[in-house]
C-alpha atoms as a PDB file:
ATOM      1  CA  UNK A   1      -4.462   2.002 -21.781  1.00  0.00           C
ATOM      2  CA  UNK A   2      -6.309   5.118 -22.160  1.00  0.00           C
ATOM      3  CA  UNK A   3      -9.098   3.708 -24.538  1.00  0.00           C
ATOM      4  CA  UNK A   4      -9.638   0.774 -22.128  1.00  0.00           C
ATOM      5  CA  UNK A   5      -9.855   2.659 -19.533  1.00  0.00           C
ATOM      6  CA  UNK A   6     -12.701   4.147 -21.210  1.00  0.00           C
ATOM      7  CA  UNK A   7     -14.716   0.890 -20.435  1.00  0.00           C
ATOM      8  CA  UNK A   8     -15.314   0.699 -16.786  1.00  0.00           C
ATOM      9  CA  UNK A   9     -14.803  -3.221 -17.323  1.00  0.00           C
ATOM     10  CA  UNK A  10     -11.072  -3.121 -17.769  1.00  0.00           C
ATOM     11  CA  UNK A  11     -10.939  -2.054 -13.867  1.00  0.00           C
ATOM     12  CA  UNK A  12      -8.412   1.295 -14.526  1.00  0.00           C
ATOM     13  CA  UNK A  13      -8.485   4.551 -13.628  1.00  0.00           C
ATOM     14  CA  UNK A  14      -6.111   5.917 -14.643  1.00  0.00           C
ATOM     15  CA  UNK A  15      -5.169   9.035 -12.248  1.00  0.00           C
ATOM     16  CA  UNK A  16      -2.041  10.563 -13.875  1.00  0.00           C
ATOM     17  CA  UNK A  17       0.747  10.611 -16.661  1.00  0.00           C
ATOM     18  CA  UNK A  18       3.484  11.833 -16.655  1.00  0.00           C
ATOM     19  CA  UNK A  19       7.330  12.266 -18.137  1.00  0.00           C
ATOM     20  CA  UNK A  20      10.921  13.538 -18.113  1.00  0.00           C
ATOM     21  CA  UNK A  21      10.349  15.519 -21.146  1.00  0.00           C
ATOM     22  CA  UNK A  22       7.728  18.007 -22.196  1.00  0.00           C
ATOM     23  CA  UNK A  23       6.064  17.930 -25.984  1.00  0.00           C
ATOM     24  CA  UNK A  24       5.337  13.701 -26.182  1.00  0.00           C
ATOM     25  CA  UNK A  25       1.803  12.245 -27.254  1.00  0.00           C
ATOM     26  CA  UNK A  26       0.747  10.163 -24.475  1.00  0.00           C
ATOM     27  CA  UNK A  27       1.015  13.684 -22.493  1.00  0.00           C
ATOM     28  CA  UNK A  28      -1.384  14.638 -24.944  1.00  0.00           C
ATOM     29  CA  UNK A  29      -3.476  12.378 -24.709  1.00  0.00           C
ATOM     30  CA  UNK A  30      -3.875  12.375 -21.026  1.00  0.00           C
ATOM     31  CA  UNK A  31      -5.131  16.063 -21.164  1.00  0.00           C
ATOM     32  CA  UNK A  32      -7.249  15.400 -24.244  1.00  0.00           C
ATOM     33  CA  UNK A  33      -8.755  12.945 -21.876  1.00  0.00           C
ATOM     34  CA  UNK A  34      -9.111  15.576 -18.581  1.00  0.00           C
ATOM     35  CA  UNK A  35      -6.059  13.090 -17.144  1.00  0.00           C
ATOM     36  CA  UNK A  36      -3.575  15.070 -14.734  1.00  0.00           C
ATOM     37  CA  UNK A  37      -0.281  14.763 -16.281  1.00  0.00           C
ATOM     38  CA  UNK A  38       3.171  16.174 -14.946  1.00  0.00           C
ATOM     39  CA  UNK A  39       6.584  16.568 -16.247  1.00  0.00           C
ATOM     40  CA  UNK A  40      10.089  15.981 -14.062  1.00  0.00           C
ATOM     41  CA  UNK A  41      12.988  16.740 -16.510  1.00  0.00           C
ATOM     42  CA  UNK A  42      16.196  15.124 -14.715  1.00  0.00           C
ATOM     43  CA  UNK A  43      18.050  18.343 -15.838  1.00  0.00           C
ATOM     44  CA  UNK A  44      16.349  20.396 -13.210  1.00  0.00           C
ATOM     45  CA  UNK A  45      17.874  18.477 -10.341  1.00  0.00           C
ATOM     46  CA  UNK A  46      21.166  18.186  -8.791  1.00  0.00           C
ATOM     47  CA  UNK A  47      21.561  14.736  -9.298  1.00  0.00           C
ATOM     48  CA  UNK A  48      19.802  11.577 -10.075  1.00  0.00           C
ATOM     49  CA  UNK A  49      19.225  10.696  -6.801  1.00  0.00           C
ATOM     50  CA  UNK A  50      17.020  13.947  -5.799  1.00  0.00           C
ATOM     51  CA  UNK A  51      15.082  13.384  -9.366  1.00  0.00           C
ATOM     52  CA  UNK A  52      14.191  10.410  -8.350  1.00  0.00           C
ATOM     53  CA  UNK A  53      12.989  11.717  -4.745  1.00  0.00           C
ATOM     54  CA  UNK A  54      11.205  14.236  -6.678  1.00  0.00           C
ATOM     55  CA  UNK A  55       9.294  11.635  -9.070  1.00  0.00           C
ATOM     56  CA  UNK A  56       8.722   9.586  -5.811  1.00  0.00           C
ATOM     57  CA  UNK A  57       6.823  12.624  -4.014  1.00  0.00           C
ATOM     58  CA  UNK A  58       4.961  13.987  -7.305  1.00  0.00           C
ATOM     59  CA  UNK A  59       3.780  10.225  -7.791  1.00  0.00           C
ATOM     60  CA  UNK A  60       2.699   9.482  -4.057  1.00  0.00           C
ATOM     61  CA  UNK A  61       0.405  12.788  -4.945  1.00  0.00           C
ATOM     62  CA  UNK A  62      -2.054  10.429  -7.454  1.00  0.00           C
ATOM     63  CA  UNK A  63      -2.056   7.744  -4.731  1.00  0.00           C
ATOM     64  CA  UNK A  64      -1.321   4.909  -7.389  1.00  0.00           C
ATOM     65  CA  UNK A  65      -2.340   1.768  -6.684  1.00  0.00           C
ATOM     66  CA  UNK A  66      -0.064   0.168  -9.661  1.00  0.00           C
ATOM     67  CA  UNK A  67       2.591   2.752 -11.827  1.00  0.00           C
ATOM     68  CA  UNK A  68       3.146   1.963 -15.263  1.00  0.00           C
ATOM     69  CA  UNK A  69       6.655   3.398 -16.808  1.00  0.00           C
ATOM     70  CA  UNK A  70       5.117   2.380 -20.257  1.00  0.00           C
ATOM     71  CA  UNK A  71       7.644   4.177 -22.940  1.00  0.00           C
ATOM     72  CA  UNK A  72       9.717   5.582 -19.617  1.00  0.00           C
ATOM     73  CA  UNK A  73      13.255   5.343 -20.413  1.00  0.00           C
ATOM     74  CA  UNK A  74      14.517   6.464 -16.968  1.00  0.00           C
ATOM     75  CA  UNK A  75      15.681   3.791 -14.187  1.00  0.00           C
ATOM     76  CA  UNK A  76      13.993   4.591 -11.283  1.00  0.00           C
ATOM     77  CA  UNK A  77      16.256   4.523  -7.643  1.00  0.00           C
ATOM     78  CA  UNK A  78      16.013   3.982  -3.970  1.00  0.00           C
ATOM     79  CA  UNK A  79      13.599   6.701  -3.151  1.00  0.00           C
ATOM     80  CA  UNK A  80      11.273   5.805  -6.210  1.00  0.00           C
ATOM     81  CA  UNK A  81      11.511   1.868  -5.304  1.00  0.00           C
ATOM     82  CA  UNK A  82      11.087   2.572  -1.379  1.00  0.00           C
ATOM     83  CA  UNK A  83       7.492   3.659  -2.107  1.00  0.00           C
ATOM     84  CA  UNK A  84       6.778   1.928  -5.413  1.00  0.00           C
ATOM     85  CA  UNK A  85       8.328  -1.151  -5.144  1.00  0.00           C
ATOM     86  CA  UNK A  86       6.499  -4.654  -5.566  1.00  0.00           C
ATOM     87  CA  UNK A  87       3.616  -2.642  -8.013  1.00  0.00           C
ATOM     88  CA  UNK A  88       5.702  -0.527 -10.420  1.00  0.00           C
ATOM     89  CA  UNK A  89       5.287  -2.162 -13.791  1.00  0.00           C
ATOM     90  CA  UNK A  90       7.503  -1.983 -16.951  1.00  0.00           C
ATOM     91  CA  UNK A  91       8.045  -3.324 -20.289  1.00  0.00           C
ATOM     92  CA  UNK A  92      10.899  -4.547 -22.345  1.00  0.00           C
ATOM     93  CA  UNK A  93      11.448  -4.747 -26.041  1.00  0.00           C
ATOM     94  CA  UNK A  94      12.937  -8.664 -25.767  1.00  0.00           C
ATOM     95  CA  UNK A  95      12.254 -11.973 -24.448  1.00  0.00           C
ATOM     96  CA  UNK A  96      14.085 -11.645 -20.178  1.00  0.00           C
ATOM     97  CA  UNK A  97      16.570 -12.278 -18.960  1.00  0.00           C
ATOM     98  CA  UNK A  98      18.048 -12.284 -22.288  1.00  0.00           C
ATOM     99  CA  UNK A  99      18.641  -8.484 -24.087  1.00  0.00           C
ATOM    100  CA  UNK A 100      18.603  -6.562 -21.280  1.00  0.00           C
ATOM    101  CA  UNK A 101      18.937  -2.641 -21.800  1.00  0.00           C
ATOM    102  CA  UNK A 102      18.215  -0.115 -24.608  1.00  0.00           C
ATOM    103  CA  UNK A 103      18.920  -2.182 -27.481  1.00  0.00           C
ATOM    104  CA  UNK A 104      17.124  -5.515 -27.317  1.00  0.00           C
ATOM    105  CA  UNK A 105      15.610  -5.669 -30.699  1.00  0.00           C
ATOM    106  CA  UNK A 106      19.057  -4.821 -31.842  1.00  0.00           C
ATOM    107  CA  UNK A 107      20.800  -7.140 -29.660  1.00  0.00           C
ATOM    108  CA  UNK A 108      18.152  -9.897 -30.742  1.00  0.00           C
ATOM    109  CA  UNK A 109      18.892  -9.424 -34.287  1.00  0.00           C
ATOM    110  CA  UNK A 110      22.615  -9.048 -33.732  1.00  0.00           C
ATOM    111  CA  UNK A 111      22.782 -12.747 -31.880  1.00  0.00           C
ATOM    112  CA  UNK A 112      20.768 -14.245 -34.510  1.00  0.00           C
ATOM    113  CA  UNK A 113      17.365 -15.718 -32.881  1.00  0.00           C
ATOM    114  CA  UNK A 114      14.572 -16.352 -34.936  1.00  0.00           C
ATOM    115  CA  UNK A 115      12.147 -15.415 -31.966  1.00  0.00           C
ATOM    116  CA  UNK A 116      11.873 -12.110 -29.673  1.00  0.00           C
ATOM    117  CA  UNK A 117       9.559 -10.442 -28.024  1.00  0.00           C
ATOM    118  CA  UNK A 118       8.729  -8.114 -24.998  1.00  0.00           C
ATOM    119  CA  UNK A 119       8.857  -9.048 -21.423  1.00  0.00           C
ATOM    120  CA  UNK A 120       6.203  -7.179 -18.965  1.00  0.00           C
ATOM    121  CA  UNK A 121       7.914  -7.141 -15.326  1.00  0.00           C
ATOM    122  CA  UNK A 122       7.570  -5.791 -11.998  1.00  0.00           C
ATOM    123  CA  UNK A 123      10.273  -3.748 -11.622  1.00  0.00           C
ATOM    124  CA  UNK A 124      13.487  -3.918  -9.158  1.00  0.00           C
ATOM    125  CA  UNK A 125      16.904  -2.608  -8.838  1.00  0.00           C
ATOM    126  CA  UNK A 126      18.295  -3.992 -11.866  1.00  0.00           C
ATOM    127  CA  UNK A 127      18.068  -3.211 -15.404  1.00  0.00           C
ATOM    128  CA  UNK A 128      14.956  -5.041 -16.749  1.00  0.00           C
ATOM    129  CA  UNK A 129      15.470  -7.854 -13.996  1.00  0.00           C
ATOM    130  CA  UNK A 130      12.493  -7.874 -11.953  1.00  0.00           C
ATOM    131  CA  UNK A 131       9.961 -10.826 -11.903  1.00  0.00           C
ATOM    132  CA  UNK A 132       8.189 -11.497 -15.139  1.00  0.00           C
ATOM    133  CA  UNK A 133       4.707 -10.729 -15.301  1.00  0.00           C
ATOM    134  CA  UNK A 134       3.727 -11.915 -18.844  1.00  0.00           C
ATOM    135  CA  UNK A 135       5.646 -12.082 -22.256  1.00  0.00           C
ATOM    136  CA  UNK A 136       4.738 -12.316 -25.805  1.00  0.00           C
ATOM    137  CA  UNK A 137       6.812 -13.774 -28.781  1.00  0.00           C
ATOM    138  CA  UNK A 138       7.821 -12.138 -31.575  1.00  0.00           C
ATOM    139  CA  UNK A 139       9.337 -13.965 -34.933  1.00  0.00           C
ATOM    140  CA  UNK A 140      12.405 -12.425 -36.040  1.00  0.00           C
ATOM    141  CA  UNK A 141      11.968 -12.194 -40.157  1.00  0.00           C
ATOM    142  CA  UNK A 142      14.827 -12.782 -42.658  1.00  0.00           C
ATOM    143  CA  UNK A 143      14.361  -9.440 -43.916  1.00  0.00           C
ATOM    144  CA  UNK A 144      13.974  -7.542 -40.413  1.00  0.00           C
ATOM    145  CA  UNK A 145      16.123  -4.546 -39.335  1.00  0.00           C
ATOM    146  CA  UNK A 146      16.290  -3.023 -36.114  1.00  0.00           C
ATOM    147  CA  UNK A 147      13.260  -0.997 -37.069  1.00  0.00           C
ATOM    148  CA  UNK A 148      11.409  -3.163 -38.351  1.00  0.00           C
ATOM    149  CA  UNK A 149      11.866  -5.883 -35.975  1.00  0.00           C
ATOM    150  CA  UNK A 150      10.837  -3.177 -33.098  1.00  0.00           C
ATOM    151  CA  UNK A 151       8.028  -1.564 -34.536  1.00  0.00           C
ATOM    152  CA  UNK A 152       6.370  -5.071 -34.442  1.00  0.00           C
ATOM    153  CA  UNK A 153       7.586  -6.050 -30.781  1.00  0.00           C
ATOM    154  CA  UNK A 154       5.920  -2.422 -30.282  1.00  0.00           C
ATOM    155  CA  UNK A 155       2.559  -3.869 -31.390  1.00  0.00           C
ATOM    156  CA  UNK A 156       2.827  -6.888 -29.848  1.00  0.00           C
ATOM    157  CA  UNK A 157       4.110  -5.030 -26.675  1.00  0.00           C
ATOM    158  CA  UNK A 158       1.241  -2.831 -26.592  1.00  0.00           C
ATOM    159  CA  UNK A 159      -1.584  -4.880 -26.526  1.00  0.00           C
ATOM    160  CA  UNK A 160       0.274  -7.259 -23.760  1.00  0.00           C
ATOM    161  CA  UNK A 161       0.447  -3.986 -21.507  1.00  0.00           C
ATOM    162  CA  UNK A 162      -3.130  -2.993 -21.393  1.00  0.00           C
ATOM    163  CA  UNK A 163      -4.459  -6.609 -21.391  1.00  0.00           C
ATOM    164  CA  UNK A 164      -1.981  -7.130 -18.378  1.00  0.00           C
ATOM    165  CA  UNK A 165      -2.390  -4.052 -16.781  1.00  0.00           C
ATOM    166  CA  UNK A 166      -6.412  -4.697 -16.573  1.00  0.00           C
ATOM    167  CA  UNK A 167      -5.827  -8.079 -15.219  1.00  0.00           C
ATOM    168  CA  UNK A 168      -3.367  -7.036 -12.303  1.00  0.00           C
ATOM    169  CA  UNK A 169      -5.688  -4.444 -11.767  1.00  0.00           C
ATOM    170  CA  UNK A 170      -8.820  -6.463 -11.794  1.00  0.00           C
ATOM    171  CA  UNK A 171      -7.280  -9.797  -9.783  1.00  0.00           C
ATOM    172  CA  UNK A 172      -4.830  -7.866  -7.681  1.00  0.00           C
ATOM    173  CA  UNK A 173      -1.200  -9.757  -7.367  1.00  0.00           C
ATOM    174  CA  UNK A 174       1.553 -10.862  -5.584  1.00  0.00           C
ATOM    175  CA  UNK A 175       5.155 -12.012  -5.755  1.00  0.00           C
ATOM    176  CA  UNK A 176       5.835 -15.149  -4.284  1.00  0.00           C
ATOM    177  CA  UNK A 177       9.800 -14.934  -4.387  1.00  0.00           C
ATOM    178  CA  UNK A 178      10.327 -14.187  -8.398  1.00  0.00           C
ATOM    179  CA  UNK A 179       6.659 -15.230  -9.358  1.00  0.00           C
ATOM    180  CA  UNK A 180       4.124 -13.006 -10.166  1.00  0.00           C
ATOM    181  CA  UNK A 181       1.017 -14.772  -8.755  1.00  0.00           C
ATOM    182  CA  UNK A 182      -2.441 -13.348  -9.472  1.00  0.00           C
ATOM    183  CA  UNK A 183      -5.081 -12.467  -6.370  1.00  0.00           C
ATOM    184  CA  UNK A 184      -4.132 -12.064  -2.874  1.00  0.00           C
ATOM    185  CA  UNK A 185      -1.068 -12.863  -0.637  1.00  0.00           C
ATOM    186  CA  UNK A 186      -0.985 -16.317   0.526  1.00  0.00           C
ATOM    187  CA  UNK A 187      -1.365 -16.413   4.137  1.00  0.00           C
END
């Protein structure tokens, strides 16, 4: 997303990045790229609940029209949801509703289907249950292992993100119950 944003075209700006962990690339990036980054370890807080009070106020800061957790393996809670909720985007390494959780390419390959993929969805409550933006199909090879198999849904998970993200951002959206629709509310 950072190289598209580099076009003004795409419609991004991006105005922050940040993490629960120090030391990652896209961190880098941003700052190689004068982008304001910022870094929330869960560790630091009591509980769960005040991190994710915490990540609420640091990201009402940027004034974000949509977040991205691209690569964000945290679930966001209440507080986060209360502000961000309805334009909080996130990705998934398999084809939802089914896989759901940490190990979808492994769960794919474990159940046997001959296609995955990676779901793009506005996130909710639920583990990778929120309405589906976009999603992208990935054949599962004979000779795939987890790695394998999610390095490529990586790829193809990639390029869905940024060519989604630029869309939402240049068409606006709306959910109309568990639809994503593109421009405006209906009145």
């Amino acid at each position: 997303m950072i190289d598209a944003a580099q076009d003004p075209a795409y419609g991004v700006e991006i105005v922050a990045v940040g993490a629960d962990r120090d030391g990652i690339e896209g961190l880098a990036r941003a700052e190689r790229h004068d982008i304001s980054t910022f870094v929330l370890p869960v560790s630091v807080y009591p509980d769960r609940s005040a991190w994710d009070a915490a990540l609420a106020d640091t990201v009402a800061i940027f004034e974000p029209d949509l977040v991205v957790l691209a690569g964000f393996m945290k679930l966001t809670g209440p507080a986060f949801l209360a502000r961000f909720g309805g334009r909080t985007l996130n990705t998934h390494p398999a084809l939802s509703p089914a896989f759901p959780g940490m190990h979808g390419p492994r769960d794919a390959l474990a159940y046997g289907v001959k296609v995955t993929g990676a779901t793009l969805f506005v996130v909710d409550e639920g583990v990778d249950t929120g309405p589906i933006v976009a999603q992208v199909a990935v054949p599962v090879l004979d000779d795939d292992d987890e790695a394998s198999l999610h390095e490529r849904i990586k790829t193809s998970e990639r390029q869905m993100l940024v060519e989604w993200v630029g869309t939402l951002a240049r068409h606006d959206f709306h959910l109309d119950d568990r639809a994503v629709r593109l421009g405006g509310a209906a009145e």
